[in-house]
Protein backbone atom coordinates (compact mmCIF):
# COMPACT_ATOMS: atom_id res chain seq x y z
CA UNK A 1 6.02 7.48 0.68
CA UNK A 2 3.29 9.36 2.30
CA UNK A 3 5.50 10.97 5.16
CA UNK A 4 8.02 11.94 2.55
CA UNK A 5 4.91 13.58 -0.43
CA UNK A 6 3.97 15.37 2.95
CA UNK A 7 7.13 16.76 3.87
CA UNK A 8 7.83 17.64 0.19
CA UNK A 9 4.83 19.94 0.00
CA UNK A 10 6.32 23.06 1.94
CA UNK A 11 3.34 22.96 4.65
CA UNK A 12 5.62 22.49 7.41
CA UNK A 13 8.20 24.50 6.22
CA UNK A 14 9.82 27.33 7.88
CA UNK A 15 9.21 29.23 4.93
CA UNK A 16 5.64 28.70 4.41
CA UNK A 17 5.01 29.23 8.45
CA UNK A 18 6.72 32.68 8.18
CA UNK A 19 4.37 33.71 5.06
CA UNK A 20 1.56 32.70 7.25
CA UNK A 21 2.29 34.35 10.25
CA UNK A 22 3.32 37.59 8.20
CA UNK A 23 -0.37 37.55 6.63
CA UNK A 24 -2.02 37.79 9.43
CA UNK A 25 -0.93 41.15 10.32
CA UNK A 26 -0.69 42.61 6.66
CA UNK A 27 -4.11 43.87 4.73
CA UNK A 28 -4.75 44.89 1.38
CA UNK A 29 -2.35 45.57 -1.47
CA UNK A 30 0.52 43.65 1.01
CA UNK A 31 -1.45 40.53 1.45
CA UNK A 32 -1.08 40.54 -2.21
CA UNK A 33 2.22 40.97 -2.58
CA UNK A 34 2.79 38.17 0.08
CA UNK A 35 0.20 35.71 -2.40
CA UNK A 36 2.55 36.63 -5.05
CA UNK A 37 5.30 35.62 -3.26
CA UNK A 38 4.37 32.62 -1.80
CA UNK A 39 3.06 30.58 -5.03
CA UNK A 40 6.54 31.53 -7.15
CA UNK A 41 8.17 30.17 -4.46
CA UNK A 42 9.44 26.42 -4.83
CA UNK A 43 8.90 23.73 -2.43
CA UNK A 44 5.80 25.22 -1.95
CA UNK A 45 2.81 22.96 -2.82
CA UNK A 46 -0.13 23.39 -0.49
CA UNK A 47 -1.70 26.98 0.42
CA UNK A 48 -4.84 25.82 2.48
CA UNK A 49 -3.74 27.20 6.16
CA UNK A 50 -2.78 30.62 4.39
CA UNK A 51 -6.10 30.56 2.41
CA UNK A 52 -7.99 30.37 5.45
CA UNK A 53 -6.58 33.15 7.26
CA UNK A 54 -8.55 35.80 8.01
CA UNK A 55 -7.24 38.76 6.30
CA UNK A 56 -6.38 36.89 2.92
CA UNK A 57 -10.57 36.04 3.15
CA UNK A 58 -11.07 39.51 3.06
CA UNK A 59 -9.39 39.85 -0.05
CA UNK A 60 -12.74 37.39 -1.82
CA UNK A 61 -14.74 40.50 -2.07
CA UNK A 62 -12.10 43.64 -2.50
CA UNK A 63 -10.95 45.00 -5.36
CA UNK A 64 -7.93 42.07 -4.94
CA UNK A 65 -10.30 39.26 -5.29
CA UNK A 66 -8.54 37.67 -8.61
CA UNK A 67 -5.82 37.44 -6.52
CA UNK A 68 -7.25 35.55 -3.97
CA UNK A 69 -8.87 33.31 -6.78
CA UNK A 70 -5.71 32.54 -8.03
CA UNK A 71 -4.06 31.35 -4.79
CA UNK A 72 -7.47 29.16 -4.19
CA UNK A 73 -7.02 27.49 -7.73
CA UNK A 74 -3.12 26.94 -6.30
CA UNK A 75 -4.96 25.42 -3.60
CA UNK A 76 -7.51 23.33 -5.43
CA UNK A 77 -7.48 23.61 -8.47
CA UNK A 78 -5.72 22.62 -12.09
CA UNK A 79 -4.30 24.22 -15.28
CA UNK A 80 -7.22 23.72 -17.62
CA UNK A 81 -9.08 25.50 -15.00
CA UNK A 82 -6.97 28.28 -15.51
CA UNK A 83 -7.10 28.13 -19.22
CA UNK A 84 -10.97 28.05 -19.14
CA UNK A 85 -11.13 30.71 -17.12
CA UNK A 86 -7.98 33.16 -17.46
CA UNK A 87 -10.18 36.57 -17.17
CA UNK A 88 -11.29 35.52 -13.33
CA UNK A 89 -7.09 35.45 -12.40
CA UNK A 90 -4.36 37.24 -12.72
CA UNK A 91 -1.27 36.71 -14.89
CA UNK A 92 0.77 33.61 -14.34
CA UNK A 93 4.72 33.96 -14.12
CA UNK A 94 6.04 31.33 -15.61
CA UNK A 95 7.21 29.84 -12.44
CA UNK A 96 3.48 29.65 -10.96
CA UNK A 97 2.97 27.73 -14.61
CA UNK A 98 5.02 25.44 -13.73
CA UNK A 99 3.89 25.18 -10.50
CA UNK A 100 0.19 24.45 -11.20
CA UNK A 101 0.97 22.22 -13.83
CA UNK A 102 2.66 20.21 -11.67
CA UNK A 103 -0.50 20.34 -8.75
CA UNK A 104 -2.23 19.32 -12.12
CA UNK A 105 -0.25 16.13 -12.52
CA UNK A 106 -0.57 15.07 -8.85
CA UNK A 107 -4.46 15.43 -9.33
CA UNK A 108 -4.59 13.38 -12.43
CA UNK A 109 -2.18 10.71 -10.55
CA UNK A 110 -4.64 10.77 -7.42
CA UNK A 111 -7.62 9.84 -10.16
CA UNK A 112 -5.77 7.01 -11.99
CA UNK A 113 -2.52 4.89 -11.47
CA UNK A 114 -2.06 4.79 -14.82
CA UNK A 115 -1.60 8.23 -16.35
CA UNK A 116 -2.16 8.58 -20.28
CA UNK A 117 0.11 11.15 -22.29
CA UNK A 118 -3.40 12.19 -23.60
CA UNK A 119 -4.72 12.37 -20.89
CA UNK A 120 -2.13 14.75 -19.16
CA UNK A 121 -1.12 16.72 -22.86
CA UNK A 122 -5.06 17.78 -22.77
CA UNK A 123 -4.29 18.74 -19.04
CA UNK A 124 -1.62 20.48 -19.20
CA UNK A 125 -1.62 22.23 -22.75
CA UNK A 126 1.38 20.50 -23.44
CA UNK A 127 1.86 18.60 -27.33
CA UNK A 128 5.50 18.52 -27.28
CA UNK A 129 5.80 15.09 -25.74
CA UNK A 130 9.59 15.65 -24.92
CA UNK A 131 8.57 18.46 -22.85
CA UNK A 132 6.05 16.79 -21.46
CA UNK A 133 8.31 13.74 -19.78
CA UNK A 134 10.70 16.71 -18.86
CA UNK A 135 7.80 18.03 -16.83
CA UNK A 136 6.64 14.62 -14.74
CA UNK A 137 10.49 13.95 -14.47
CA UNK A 138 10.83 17.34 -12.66
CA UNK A 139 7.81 16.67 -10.71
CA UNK A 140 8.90 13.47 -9.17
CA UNK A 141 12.18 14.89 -8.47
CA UNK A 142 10.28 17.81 -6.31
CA UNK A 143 9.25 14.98 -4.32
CA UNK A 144 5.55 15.34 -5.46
CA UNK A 145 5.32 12.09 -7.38
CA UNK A 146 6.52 8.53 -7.07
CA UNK A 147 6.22 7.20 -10.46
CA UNK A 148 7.53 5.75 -13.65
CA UNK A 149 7.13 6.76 -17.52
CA UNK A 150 6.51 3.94 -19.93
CA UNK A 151 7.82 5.68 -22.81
CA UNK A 152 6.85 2.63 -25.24
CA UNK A 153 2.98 2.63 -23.88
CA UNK A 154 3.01 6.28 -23.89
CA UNK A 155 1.77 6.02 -19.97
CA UNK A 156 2.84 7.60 -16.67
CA UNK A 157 2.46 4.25 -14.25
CA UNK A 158 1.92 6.18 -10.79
CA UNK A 159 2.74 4.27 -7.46
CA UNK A 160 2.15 7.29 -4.94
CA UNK A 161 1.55 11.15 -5.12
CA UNK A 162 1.41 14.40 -2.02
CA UNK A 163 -1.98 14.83 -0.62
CA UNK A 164 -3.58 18.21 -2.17
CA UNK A 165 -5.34 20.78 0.15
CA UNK A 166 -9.02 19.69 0.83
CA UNK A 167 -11.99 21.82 -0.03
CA UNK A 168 -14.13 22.84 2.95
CA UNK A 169 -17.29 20.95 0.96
CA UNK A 170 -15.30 17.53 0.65
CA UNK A 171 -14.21 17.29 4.00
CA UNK A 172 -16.97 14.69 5.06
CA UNK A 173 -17.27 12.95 2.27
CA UNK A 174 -13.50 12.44 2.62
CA UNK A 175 -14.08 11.75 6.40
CA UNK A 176 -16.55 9.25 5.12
CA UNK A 177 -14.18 7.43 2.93
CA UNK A 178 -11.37 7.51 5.91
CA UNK A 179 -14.39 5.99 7.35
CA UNK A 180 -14.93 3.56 5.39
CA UNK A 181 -11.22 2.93 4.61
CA UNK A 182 -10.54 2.19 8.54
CA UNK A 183 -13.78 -0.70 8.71
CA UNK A 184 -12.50 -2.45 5.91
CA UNK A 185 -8.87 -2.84 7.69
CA UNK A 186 -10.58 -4.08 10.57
CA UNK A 187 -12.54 -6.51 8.77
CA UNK A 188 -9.46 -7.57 7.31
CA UNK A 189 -7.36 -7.51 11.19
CA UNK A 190 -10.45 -9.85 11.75
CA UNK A 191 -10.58 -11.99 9.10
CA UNK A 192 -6.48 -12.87 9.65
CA UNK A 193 -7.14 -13.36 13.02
CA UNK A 194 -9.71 -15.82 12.57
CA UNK A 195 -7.38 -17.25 9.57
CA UNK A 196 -4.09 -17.60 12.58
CA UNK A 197 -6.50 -18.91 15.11
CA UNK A 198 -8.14 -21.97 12.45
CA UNK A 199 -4.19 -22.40 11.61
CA UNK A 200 -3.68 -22.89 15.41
CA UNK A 201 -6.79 -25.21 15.70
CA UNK A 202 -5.57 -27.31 13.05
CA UNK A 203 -2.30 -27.08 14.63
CA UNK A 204 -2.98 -28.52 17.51
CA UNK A 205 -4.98 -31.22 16.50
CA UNK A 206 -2.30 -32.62 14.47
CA UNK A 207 0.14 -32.58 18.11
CA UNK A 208 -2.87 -34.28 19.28
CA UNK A 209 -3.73 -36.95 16.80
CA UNK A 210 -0.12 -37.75 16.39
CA UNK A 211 0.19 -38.13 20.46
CA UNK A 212 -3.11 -40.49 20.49
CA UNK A 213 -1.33 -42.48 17.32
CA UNK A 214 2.01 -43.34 19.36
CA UNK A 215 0.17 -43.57 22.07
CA UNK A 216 -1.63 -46.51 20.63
CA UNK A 217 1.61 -47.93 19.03
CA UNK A 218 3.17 -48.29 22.13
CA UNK A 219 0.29 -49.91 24.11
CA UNK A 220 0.30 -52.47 20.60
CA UNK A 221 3.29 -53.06 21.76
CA UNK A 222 2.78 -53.73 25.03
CA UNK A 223 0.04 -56.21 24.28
CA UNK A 224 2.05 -58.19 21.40
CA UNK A 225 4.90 -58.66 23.91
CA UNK A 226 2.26 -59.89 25.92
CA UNK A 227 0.40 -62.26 23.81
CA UNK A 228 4.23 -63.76 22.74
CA UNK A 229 5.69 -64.45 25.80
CA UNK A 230 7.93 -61.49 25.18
CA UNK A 231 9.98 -64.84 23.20
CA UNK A 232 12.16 -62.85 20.58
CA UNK A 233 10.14 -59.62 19.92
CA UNK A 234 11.58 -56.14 20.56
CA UNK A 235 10.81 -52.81 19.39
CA UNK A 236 13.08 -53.43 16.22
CA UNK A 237 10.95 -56.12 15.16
CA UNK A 238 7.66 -53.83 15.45
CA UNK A 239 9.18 -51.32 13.61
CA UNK A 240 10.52 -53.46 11.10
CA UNK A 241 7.55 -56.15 10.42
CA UNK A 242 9.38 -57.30 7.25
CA UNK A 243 12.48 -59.05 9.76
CA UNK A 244 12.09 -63.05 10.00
CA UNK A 245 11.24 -64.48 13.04
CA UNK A 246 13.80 -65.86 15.65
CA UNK A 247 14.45 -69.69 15.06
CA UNK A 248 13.22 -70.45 18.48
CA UNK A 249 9.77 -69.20 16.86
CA UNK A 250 6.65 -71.25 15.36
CA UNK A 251 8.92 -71.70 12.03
CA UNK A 252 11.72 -74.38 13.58
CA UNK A 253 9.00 -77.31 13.02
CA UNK A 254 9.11 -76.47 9.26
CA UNK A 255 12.65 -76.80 8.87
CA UNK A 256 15.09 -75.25 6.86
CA UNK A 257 14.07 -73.50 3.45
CA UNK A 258 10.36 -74.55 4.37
CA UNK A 259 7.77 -71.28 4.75
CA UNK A 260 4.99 -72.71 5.83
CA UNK A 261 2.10 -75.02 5.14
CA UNK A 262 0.98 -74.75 1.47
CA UNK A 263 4.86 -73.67 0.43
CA UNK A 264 5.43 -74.39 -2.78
CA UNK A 265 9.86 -74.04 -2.12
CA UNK A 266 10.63 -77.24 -3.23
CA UNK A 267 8.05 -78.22 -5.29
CA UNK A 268 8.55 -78.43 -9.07
């Protein structure tokens, strides 16, 4: 899921590598027009490499500099940030609406794996709830989503969503939860290791105690065939201590239909 989100977000597109080289030899008014564009263009989905390029920086302090806030909301930000704010960006074709709405959803789905309608009609400025599902449905088919609408719980249940460009700021503390993410799978690589190994142990005693046991058995054996003369006592009569004794045994001098001493067959 991850290798598809990633190759569903345009970065390495052919597309998105040709706007970037092509920005770093325009200025200006051009740059613009590239920003323009690249963000009402679909497939499209992360803008961080162009962002960073030198000559769309020096758009943050021109007269252009809405336009370069726009493309860094694209690149981090959501729709009610737009809505808060429209005066600091430029007008949104409704294409780039689209667009951001959609970067919108995959933020809410990287917060929660279980999406409210409330939750994502307040983000999105959307009440029609119709047009709502349209919306997630188009954004999982853009490859930007793996999820599924509960229509009767009124809930987007999310399994996976594309990674979003990174602000500069959060890089360590996500480098600190990679971190963090990594010890805990080898604690885990550890813990079933030392889980296969006791398995092993346990294993191998069993071979063991089960080797000492007929071990035993057949030096029992040994020493009954010994102690009877070897007179009418095989290893069908150990294994089956129910069978009667051989007539030439201890039980002739009873005679017939006589057990034993203290027999009661007989006896009335």
């Amino acid at each position: 899921d991850f290798i598809a989100s990633m190759m569903a977000d345009g970065a390495s597109s052919p597309a998105y590598e040709q706007f970037c080289l092509l920005a770093k030899s325009q200025r200006g008014r051009a740059i613009v027009q590239l920003i323009q564009q690249v963000l009402n263009k679909e497939k499209i989905y992360v803008f961080g490499e162009l962002l960073g390029l030198e000559s769309v920086q020096a758009l943050k302090d021109s007269e252009f500099k809405e336009h370069y806030r726009l493309l860094e909301l694209f690149c981090y930000g959501n729709y009610s940030e737009y809505q808060k704010n429209r005066d600091q960006y430029t007008e949104l074709s409704k294409k780039m609406v689209v667009k951001l709405r959609q970067l919108s959803i995959v933020s809410l789905a990287h917060k929660s794996k279980r999406v409210t309608y409330a939750a994502l009609q307040e983000e999105l400025d959307i009440s029609n709830v119709r047009e709502l599902e349209d919306l997630v449905i188009d954004t999982v088919y853009a490859g930007l989503l793996d999820g599924r609408l509960d229509q009767a719980s009124s809930v987007l249940n999310v399994k996976s969503a594309m990674a979003r460009d990174v602000r500069p700021g959060e890089v360590t503390s996500m480098i600190t939860k990679l971190k963090g993410w990594g010890a805990e799978i080898e604690a885990l690589a550890r813990a079933l290791d030392a889980s296969m190994l006791s398995v092993r142990n346990e294993r191998d005693a069993e071979v063991a105690k089960r080797k000492q046991v007929k071990q035993e058995v057949e030096e029992a054996k040994k020493s009954l065939d010994k102690r009877g003369g070897g007179a009418g006592f095989d290893d069908m009569d150990l294994d089956r201590p129910g069978r009667r004794m051989p007539t030439g045994g201890r039980n002739r001098r009873y005679g017939s239909g006589f057990s034993g001493p203290g027999s009661s067959l007989g006896r009335k």
